[in-house]
Protein backbone atom coordinates (compact mmCIF):
# COMPACT_ATOMS: atom_id res chain seq x y z
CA UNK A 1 19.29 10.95 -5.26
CA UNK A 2 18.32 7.33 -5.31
CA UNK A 3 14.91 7.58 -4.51
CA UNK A 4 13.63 10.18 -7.15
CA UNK A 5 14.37 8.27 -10.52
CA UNK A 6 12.20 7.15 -12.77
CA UNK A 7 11.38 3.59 -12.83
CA UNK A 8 9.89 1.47 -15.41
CA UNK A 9 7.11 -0.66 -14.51
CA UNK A 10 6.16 -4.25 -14.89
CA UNK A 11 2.91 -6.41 -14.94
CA UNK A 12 1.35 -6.68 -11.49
CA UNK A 13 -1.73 -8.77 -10.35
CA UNK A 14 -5.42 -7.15 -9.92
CA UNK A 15 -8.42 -8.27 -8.40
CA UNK A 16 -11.20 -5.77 -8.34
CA UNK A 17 -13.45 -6.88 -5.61
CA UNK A 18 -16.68 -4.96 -4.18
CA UNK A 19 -14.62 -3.28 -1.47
CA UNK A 20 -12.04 -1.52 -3.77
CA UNK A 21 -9.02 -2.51 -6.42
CA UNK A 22 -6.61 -4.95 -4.83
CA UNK A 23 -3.11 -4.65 -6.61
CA UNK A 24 -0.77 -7.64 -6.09
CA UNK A 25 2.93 -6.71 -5.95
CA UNK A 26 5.72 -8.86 -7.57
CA UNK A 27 7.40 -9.05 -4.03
CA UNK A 28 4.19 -10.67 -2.49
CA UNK A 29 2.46 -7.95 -0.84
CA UNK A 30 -0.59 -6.76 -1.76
CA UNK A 31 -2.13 -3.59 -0.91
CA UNK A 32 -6.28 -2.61 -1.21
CA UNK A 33 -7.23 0.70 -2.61
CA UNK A 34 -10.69 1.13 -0.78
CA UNK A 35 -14.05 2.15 -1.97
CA UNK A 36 -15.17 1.62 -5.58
CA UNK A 37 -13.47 3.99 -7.67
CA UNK A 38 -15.79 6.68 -8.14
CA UNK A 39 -16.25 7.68 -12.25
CA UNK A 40 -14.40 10.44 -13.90
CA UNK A 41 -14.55 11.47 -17.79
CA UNK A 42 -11.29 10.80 -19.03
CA UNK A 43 -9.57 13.63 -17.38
CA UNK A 44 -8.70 13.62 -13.20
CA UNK A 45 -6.87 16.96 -11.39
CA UNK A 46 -5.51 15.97 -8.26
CA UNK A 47 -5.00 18.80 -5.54
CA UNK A 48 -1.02 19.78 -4.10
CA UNK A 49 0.31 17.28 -1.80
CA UNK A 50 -1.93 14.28 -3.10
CA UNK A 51 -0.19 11.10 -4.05
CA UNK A 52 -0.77 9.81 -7.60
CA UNK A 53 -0.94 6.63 -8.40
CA UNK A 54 -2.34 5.37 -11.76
CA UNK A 55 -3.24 1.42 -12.53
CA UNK A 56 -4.04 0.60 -16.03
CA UNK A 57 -5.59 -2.88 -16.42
CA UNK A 58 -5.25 -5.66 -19.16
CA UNK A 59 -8.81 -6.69 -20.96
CA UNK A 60 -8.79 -9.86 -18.53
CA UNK A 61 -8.66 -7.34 -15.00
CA UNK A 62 -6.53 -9.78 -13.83
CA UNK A 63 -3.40 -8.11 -14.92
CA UNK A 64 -2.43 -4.06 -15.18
CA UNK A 65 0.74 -1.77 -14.76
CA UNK A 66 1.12 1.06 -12.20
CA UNK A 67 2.65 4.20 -11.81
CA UNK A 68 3.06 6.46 -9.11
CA UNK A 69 3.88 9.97 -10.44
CA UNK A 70 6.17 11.82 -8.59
CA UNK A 71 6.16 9.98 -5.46
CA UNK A 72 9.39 11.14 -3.63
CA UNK A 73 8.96 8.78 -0.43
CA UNK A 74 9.79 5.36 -2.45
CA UNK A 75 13.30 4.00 -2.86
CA UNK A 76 13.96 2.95 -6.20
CA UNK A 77 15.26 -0.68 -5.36
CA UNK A 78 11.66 -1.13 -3.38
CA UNK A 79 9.78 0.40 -6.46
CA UNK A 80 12.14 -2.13 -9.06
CA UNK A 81 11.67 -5.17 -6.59
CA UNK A 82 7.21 -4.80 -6.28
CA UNK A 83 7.31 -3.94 -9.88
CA UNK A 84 5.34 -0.82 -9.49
CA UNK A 85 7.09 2.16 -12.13
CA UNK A 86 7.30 5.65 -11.35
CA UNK A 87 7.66 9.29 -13.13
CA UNK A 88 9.09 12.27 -11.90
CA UNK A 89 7.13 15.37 -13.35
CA UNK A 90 8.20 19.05 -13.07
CA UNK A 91 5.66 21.91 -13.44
CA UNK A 92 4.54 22.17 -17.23
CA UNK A 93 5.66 18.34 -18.07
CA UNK A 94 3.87 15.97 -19.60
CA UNK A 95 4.67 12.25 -20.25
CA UNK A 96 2.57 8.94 -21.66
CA UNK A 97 2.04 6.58 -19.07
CA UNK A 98 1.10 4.11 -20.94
CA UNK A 99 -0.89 4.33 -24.53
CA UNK A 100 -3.64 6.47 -24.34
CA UNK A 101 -2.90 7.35 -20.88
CA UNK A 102 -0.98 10.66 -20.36
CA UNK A 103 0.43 12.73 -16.99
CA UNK A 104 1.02 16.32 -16.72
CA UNK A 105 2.04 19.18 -14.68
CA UNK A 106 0.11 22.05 -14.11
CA UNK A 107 1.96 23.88 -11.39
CA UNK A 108 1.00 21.82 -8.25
CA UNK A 109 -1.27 20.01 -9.72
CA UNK A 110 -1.37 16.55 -11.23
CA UNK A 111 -3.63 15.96 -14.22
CA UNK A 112 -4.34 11.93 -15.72
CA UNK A 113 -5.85 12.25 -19.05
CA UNK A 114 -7.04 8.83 -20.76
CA UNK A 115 -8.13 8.19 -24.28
CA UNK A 116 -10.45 5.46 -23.31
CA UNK A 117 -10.88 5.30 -27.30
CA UNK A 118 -7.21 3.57 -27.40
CA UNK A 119 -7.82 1.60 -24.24
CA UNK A 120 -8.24 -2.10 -24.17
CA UNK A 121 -8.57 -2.62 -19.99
CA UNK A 122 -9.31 0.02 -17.50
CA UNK A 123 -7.77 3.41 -16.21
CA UNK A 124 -8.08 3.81 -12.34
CA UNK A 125 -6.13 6.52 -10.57
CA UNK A 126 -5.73 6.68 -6.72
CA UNK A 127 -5.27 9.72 -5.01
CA UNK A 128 -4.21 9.93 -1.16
CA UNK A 129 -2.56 11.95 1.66
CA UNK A 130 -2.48 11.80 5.28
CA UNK A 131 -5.97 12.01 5.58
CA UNK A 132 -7.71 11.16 2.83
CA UNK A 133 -7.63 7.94 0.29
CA UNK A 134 -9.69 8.62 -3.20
CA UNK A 135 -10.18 5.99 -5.82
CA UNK A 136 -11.11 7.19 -9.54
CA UNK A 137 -11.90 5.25 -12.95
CA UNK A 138 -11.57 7.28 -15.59
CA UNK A 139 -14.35 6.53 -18.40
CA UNK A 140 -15.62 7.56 -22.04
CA UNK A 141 -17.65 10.69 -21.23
CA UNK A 142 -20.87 9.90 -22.50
């Protein structure tokens, strides 16, 4: 099906602001992931049924790629055209992201790992579903 392929991602604008992460699509939208992103040590599980989407910034925080992992709502061409990439996980996959930033499968679930050791910018990892919008930065655990 057209809408369940992987994509590769491209650069995409970010401001982080003190309301939440603004990312700034290729196309010229821009959308606002509210709240600031509450800190996680290196590791996130998101529940069944969230949708996972993981921004990794440049040193600047002006630039960063994202991924949405496996978002099944988003048409490929729309995905391509915003420059936002996507990855299509099945239960007990696992797949880089990006360096130092991995995805797996367990079951339902959707687990973001980071070595913040091989990170230059920042890991943040949004989590929503009809209800509910989380925002996450994962972080050295100290």
């Amino acid at each position: 099906m057209p809408n369940r392929n992987d994509v590769p991602p491209d650069s995409v604008g970010v401001e982080l602001r003190e309301e939440g992460v603004v990312v700034e699509y290729l196309d010229g939208r821009d959308t606002l992931y509210r709240g600031a992103p509450t800190k996680a040590s290196e590791s996130l599980r998101a529940g069944p049924g969230k949708e996972v989407h993981v921004l990794v910034t440049d040193n600047s925080n002006t630039q960063g790629v994202m991924m949405y992992v496996n978002d099944l709502k988003t048409h490929d061409d729309i995905l391509e055209d915003s420059g936002v990439g996507r990855v299509i996980l099945s239960a007990g996959d696992s797949e880089i992201l990006f360096p130092g930033v991995t995805a797996r499968r367990d079951g339902e679930r959707t687990i973001i790992e980071a070595d913040t050791d091989e990170m230059n910018g920042r890991v943040f990892v949004f989590l929503e579903d009809d209800w509910r919008e989380e925002s996450y930065e994962l972080v050295r655990e100290s």
